[in-house]
N, C-alpha and C. Protein backbone atom coordinates (compact mmCIF):
# COMPACT_ATOMS: atom_id res chain seq x y z
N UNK A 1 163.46 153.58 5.59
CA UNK A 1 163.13 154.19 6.87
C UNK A 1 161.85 154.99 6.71
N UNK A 2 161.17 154.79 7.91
CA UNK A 2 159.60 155.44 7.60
C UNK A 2 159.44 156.23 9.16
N UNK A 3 159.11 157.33 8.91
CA UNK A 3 158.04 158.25 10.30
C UNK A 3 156.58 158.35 10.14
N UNK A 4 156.35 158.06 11.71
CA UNK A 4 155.15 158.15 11.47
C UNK A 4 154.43 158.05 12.78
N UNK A 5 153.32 158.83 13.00
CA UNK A 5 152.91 160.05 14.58
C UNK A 5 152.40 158.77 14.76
N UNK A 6 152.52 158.76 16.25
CA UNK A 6 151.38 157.64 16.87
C UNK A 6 151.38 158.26 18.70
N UNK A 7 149.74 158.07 18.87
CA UNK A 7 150.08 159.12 19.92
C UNK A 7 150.98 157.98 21.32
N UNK A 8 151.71 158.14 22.67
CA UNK A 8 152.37 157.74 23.44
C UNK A 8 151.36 156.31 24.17
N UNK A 9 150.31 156.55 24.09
CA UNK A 9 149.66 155.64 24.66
C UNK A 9 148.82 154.36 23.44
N UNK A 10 148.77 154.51 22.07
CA UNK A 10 148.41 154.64 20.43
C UNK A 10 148.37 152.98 20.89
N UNK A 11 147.92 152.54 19.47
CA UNK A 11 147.88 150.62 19.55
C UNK A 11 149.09 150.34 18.67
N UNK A 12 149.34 149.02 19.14
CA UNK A 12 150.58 148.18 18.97
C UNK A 12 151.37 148.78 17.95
N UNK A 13 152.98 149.05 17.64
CA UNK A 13 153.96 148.72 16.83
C UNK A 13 153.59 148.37 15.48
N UNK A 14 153.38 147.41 15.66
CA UNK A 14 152.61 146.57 14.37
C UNK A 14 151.88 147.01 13.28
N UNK A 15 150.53 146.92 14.36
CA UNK A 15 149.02 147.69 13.91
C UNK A 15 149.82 148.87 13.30
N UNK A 16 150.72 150.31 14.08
CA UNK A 16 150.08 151.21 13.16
C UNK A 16 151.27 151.18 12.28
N UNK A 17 151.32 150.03 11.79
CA UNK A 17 153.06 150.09 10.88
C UNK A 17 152.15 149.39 10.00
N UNK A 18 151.30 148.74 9.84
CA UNK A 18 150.06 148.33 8.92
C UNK A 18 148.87 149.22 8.52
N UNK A 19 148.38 149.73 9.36
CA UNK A 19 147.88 150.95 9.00
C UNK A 19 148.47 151.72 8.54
N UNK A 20 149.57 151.81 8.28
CA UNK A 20 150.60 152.53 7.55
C UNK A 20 150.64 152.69 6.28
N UNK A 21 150.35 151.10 5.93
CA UNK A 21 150.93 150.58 4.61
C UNK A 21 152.41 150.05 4.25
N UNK A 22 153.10 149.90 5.54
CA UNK A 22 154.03 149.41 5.42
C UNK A 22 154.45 147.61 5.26
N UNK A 23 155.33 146.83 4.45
CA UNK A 23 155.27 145.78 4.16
C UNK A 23 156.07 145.43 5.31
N UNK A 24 155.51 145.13 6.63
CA UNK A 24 156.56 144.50 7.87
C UNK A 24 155.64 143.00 7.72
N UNK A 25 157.25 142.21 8.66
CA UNK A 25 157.07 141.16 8.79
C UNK A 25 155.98 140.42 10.00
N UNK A 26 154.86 140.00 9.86
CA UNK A 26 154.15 139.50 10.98
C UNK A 26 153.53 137.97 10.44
N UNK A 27 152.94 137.53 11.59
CA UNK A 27 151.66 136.56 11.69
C UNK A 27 151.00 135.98 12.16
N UNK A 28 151.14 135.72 13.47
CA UNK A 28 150.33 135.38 14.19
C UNK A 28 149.18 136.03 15.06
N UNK A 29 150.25 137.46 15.26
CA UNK A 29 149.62 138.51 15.95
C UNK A 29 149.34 138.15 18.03
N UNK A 30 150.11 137.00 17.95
CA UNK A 30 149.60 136.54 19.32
C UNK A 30 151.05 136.27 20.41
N UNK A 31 152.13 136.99 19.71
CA UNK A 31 152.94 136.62 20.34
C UNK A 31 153.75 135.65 20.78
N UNK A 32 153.14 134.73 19.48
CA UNK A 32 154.08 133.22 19.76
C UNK A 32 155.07 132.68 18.55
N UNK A 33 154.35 133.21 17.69
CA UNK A 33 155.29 132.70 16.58
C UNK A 33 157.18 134.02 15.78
N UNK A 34 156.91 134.56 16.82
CA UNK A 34 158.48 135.61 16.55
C UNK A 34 158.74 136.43 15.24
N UNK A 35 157.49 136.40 14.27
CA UNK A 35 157.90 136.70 12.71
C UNK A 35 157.35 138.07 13.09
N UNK A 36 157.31 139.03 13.77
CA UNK A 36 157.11 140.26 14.14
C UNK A 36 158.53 140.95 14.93
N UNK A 37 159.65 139.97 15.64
CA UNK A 37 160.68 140.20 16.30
C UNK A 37 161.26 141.69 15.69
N UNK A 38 161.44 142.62 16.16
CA UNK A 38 162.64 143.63 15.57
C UNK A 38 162.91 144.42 17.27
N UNK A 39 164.22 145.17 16.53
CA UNK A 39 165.02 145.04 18.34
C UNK A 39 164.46 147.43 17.84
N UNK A 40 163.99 147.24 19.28
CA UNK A 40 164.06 149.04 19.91
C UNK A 40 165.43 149.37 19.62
N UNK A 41 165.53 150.67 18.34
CA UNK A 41 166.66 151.38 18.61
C UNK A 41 166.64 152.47 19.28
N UNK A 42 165.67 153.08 19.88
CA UNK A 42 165.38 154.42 20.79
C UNK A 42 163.89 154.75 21.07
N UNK A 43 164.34 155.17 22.44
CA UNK A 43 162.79 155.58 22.63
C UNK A 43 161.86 154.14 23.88
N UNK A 44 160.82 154.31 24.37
CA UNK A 44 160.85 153.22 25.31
C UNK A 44 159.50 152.95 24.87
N UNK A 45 159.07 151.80 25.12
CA UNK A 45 158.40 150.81 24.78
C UNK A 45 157.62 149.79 25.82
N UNK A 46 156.58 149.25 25.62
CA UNK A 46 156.42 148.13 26.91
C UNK A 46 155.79 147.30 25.96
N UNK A 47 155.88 146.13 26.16
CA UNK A 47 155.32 144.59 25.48
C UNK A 47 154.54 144.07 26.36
N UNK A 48 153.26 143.94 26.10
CA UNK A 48 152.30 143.36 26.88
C UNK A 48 151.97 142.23 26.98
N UNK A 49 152.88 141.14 26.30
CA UNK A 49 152.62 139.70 26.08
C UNK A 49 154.24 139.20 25.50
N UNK A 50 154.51 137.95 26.03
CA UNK A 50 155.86 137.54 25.28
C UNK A 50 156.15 135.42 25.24
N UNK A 51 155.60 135.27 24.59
CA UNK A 51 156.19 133.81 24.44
C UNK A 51 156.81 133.38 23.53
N UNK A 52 157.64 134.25 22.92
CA UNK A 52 158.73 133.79 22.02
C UNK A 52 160.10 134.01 22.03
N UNK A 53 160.10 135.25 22.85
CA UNK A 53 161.75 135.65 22.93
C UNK A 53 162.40 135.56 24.27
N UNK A 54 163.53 135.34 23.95
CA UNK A 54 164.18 134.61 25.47
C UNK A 54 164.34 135.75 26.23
N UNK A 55 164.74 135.47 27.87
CA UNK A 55 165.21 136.99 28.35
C UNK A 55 166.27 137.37 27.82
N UNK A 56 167.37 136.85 27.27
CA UNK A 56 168.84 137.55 26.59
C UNK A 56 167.93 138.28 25.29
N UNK A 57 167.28 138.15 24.85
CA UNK A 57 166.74 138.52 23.08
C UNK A 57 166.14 140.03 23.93
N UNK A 58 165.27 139.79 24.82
CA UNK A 58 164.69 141.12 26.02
C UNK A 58 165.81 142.07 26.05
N UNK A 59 166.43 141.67 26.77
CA UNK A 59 167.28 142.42 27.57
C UNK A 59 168.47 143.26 26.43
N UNK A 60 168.52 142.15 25.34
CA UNK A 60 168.89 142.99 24.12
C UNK A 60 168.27 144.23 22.91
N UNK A 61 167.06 144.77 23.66
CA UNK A 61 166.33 145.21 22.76
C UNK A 61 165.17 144.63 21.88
N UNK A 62 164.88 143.39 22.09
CA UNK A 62 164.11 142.65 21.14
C UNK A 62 162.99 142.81 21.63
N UNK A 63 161.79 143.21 20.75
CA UNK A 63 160.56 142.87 21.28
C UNK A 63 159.28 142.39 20.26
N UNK A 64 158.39 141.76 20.63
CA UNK A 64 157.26 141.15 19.64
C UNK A 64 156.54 142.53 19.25
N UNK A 65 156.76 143.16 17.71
CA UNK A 65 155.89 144.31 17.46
C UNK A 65 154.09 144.06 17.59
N UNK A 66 154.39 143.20 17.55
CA UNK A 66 152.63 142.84 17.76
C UNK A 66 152.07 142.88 19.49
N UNK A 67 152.50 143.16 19.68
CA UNK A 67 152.70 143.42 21.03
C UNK A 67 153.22 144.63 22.48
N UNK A 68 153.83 145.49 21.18
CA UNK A 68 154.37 146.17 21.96
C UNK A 68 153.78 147.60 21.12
N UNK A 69 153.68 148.34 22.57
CA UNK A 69 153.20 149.80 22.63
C UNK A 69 154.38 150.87 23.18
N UNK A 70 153.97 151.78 22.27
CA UNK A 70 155.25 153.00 22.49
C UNK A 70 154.92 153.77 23.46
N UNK A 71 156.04 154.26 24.44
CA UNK A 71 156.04 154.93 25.69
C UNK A 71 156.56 156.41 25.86
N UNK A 72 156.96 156.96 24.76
CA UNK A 72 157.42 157.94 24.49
C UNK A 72 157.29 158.45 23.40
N UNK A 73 158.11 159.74 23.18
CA UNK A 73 157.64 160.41 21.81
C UNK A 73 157.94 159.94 20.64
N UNK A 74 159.12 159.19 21.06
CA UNK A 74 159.56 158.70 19.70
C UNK A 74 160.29 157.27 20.08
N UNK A 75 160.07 156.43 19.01
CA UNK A 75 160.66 154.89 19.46
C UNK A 75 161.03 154.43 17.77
N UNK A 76 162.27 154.54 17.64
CA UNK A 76 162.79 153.75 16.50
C UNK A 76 162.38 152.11 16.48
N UNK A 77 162.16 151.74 15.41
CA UNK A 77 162.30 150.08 15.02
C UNK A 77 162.92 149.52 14.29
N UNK A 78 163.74 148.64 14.15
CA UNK A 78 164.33 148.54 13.41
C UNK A 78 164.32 146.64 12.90
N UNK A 79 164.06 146.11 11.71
CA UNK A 79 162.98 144.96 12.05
C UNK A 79 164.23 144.04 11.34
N UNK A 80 165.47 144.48 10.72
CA UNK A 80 166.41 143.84 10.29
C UNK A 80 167.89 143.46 10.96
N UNK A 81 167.61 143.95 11.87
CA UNK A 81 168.63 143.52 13.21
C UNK A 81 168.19 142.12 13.79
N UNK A 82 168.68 140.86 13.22
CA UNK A 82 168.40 139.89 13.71
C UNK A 82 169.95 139.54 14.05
């Protein structure tokens, strides 16, 4: 488990989980290939692009980290909940 400030409006999930130095799963970066998938455990979020996950995977919390920007102060991830 890792913390780490990113301001509410900040760039993608992803990005600053790489800027981090953290070893997360990605690759395409474009929202199509799903190897970025991990489901929101708290905190809100918006995804600005989605062609990989179904609406049930949505509606369950799932979102493309490459893609998605944090909306609040704090937004858990959690990238092993498949």
């Amino acid at each position: 488990e890792h913390a780490i400030q990113v301001p509410a409006e900040g760039d993608a999930v992803l990005d600053v989980a790489l800027d981090a130095g953290l070893d997360v799963p990605f690759a395409c970066k474009g929202a199509v290939c799903c190897t970025c998938k991990a489901r929101i455990v708290e905190g809100q979020v918006e995804m600005a692009m989605n062609y990989a996950l179904t609406d049930d995977e949505v509606e369950d919390g799932y979102v493309l980290t490459c893609q998605t920007h944090p909306r609040s102060a704090k937004v858990v991830v959690d990238y092993d909940q498949h």
